[in-house]
Protein backbone atom coordinates (compact mmCIF):
# COMPACT_ATOMS: atom_id res chain seq x y z
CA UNK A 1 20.16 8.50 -6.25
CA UNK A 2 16.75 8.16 -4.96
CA UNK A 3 15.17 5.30 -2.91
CA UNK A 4 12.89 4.36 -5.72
CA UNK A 5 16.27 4.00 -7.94
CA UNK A 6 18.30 2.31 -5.08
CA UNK A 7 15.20 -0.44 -5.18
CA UNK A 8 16.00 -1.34 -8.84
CA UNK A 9 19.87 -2.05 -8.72
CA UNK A 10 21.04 -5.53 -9.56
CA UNK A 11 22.87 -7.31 -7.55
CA UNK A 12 26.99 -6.32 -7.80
CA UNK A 13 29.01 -7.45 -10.09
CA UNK A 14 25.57 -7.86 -12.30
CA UNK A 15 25.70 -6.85 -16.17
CA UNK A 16 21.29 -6.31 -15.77
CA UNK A 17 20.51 -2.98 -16.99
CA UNK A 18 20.26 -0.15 -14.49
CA UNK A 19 16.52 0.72 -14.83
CA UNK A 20 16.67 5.05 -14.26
CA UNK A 21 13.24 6.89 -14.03
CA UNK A 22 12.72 9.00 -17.06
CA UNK A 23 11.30 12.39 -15.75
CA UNK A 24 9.39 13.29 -18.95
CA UNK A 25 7.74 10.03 -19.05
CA UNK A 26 6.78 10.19 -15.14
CA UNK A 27 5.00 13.48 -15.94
CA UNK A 28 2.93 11.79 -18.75
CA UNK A 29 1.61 9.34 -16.65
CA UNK A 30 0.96 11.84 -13.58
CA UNK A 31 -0.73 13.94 -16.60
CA UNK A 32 -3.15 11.08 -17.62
CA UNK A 33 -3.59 10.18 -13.74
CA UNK A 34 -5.39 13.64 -13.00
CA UNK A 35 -7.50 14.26 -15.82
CA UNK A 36 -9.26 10.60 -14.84
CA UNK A 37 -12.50 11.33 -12.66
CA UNK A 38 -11.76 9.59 -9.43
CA UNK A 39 -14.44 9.27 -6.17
CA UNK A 40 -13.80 11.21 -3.78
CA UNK A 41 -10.97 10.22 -0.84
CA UNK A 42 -14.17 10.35 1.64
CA UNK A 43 -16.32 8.36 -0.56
CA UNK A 44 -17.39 5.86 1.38
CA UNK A 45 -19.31 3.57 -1.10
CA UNK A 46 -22.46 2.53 -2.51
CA UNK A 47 -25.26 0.00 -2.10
CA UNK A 48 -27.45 -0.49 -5.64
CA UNK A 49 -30.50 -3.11 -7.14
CA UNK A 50 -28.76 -5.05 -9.34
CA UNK A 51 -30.19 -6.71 -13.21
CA UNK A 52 -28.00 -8.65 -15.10
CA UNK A 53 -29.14 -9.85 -18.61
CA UNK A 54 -27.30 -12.83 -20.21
CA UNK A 55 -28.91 -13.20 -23.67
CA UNK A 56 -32.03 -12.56 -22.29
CA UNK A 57 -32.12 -14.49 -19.52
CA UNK A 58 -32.70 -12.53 -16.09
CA UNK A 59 -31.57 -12.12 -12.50
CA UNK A 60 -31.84 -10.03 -10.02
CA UNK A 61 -30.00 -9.06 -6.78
CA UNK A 62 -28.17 -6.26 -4.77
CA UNK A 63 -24.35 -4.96 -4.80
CA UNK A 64 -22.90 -3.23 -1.68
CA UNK A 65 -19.24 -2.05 -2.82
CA UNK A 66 -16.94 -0.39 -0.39
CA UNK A 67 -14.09 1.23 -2.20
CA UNK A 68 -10.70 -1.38 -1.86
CA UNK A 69 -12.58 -2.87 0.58
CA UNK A 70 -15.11 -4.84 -0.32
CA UNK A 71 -17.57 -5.26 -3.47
CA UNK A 72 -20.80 -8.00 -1.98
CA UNK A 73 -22.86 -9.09 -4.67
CA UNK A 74 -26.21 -11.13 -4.23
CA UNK A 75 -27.66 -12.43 -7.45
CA UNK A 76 -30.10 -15.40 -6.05
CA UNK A 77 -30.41 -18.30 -8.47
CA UNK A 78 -27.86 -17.09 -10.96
CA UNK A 79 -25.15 -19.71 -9.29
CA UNK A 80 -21.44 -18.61 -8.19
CA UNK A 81 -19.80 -18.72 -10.85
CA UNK A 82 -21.82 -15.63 -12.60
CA UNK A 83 -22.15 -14.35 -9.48
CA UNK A 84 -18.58 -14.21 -8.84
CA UNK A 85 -17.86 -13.23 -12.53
CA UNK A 86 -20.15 -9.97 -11.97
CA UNK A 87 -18.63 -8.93 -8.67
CA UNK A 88 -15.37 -8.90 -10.46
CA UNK A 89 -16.49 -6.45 -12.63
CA UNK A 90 -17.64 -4.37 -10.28
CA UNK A 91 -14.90 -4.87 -7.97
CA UNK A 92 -12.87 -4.28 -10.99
CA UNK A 93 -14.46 -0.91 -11.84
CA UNK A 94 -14.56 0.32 -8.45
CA UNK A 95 -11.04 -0.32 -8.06
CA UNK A 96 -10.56 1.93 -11.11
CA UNK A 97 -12.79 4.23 -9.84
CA UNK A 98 -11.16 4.41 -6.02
CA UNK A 99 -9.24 7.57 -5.01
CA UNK A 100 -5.41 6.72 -5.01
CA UNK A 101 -2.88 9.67 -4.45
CA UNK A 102 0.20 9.51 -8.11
CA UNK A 103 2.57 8.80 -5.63
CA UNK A 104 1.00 5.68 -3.75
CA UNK A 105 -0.55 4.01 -7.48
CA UNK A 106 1.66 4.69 -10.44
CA UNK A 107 4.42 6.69 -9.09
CA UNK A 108 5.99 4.18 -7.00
CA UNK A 109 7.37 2.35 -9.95
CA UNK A 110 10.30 2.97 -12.40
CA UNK A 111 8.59 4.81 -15.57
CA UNK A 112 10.83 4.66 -18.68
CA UNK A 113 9.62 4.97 -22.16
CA UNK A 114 10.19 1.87 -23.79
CA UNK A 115 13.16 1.21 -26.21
CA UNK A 116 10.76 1.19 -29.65
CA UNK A 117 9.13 3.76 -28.39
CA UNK A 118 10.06 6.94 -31.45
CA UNK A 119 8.99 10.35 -30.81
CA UNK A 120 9.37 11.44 -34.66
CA UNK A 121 7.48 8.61 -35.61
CA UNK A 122 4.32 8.86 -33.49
CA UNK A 123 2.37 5.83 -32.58
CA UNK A 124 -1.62 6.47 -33.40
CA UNK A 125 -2.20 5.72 -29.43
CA UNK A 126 0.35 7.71 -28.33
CA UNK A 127 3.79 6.92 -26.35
CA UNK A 128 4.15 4.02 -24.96
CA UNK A 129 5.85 4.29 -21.04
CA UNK A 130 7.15 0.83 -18.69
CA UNK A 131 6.42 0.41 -15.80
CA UNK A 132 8.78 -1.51 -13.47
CA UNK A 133 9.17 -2.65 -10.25
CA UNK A 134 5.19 -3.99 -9.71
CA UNK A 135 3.95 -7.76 -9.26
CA UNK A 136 2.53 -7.12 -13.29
CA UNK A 137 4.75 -6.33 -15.97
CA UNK A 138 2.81 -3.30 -17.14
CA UNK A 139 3.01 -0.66 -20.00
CA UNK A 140 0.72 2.90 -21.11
CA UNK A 141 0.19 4.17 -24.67
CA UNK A 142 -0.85 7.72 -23.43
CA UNK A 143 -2.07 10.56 -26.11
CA UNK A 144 -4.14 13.73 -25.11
CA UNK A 145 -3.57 13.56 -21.20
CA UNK A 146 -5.69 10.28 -21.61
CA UNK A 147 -4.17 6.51 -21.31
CA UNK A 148 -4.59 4.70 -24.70
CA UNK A 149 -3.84 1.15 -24.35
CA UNK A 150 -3.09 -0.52 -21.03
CA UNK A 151 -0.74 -3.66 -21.14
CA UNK A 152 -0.12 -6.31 -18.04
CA UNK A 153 1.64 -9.57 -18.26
CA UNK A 154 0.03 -11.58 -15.39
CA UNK A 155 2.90 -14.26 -13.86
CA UNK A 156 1.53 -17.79 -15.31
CA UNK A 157 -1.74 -16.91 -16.84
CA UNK A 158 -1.98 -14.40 -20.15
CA UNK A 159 -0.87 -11.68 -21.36
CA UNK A 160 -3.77 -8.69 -21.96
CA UNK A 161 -3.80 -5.36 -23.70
CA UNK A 162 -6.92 -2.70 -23.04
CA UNK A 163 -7.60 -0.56 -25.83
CA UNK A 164 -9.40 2.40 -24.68
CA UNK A 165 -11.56 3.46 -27.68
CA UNK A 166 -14.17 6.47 -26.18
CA UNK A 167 -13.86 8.53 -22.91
CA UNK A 168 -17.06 10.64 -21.55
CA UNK A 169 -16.40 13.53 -19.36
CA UNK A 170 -18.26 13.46 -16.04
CA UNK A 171 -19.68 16.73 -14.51
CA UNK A 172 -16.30 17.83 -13.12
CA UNK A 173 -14.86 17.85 -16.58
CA UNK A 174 -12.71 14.94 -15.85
CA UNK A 175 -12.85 11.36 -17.98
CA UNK A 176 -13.67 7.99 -17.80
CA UNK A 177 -13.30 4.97 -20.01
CA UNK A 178 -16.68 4.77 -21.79
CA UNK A 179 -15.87 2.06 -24.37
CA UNK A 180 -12.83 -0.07 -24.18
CA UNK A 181 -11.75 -3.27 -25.60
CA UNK A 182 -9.78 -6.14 -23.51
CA UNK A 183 -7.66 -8.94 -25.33
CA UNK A 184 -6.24 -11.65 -24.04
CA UNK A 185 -3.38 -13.62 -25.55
CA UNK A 186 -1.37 -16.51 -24.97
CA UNK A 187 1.51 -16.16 -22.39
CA UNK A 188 3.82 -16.05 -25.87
CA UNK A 189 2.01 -13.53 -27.35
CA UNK A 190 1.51 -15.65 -30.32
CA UNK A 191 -2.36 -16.37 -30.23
CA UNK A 192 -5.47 -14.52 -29.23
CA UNK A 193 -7.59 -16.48 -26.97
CA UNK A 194 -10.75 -14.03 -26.32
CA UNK A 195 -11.81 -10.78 -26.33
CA UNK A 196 -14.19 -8.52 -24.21
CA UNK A 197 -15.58 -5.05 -25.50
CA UNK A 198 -16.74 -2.99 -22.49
CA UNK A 199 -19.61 0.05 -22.56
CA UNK A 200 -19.91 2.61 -19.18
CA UNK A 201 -22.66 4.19 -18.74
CA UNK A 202 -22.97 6.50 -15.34
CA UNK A 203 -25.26 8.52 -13.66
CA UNK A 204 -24.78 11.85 -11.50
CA UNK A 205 -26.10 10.57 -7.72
CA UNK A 206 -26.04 13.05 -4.55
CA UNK A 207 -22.83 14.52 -6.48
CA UNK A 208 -20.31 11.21 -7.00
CA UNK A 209 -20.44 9.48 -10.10
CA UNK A 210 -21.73 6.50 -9.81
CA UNK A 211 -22.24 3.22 -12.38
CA UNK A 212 -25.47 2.64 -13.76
CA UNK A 213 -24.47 0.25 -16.87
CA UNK A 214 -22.12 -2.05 -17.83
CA UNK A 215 -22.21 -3.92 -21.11
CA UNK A 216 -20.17 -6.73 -21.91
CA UNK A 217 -19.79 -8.63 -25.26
CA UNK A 218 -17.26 -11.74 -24.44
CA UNK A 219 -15.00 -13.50 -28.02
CA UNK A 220 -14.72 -16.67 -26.81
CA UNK A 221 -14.09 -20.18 -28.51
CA UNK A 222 -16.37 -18.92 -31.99
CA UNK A 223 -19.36 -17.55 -29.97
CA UNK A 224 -20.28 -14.26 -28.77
CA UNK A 225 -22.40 -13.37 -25.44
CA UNK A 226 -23.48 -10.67 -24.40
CA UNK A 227 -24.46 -9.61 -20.55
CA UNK A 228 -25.78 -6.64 -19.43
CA UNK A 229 -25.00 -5.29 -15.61
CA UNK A 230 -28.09 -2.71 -14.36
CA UNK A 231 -27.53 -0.81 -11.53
CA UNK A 232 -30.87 1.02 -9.71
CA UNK A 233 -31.93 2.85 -7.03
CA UNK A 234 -28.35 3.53 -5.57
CA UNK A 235 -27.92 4.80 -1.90
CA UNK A 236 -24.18 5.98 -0.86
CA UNK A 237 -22.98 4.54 2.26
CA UNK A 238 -22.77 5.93 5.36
């Protein structure tokens, strides 16, 4: 038995379920992994203006984001708590963005398809694969080499489901999420407490990839804003 197998196995004398790693699920997910356009491993980052347009009120700034290092934003009289809430998102995306090898990002866990999970009765966003063994308890729906909906149960705070609803293909041929939808529900699962529908635009620069739009439409409490994330005259990192 392997190492990643050894990890999972309750304590003796336990009744828990042996979790085993389903080898035809494990290739669906390394599937979906390399059709997504990633930077490249040497991509050292990017530096960008920065607009953001709440309703029609403006700011403007900078970003400097270092991939899984660091994302600096600097949005002067917008106040922290926008400012913070747009570095997230481009933390976020970068993050999503950032070179990861299968083996060191979703192939270190246990992937399993999931008990309701029927292969003569296919699900419209595909089959849905666990995946155990991380600090979130995660899930796929993945159809057409290309993840579908993306599940995580945060510890304490919500559960949230992305629905993926467009890709684009960037030069290379490989995809990105241009239009998905996040919801977030109670930690029962019982109630919806917002919604966020995300647009990606991006723009070809010195041969990576890079973001040039992100627009955000927030569900919250019976009102719906919309901000707008610019990005301008980018320069990659040195």
């Amino acid at each position: 038995m392997s190492a990643l197998h050894n990890d999972m196995l309750p304590p003796e004398g336990s009744k828990e379920r042996i979790l085993v790693d389903d080898p035809d699920a494990r290739a669906l997910v390394q599937d979906a992994h390399e059709h997504m356009y990633k930077w490249p491993v040497d991509f050292p980052g990017y530096e960008a203006a920065l607009t953001v347009n709440e309703e029609g009120k403006v700011w403007k700034g900078s970003v400097r984001l270092v991939p899984r290092r660091e994302t600096i934003v600097e949005l002067p009289g917008a106040g922290d708590v926008l400012t913070e809430w747009v570095r997230e998102r481009l933390w976020t995306q970068g993050m999503h963005l950032a070179w990861i090898p299968f083996d060191q990002g979703d192939g270190k866990y246990v992937l399993s398809f999931a008990p309701e999970d029927e292969p003569g009765r296919p699900h419209p966003r595909g089959r849905k694969v666990l995946l155990t063994g991380g600090r979130l308890e995660s899930w796929y729906r993945i159809k057409d080499h290309r993840y579908m909906q993306i599940g995580r149960l945060a510890p304490m705070t919500e559960r949230r489901i992305n629905t993926i609803e467009q890709y684009g293909s960037a030069p290379d041929g490989r995809l990105y999420a241009s239009h998905y939808v996040m919801t977030y529900f109670t930690l029962d699962g019982h109630a919806v407490i917002g919604m966020e529908s995300y647009v990606n635009d991006y723009a070809e620069i010195q041969g990576v990839w890079l973001p040039l739009r992100r627009s955000i439409s927030i569900g919250h409490q019976g009102a719906v804003v919309t901000r707008v994330i610019d990005l301008l005259d980018h320069r990659l990192l040195s």
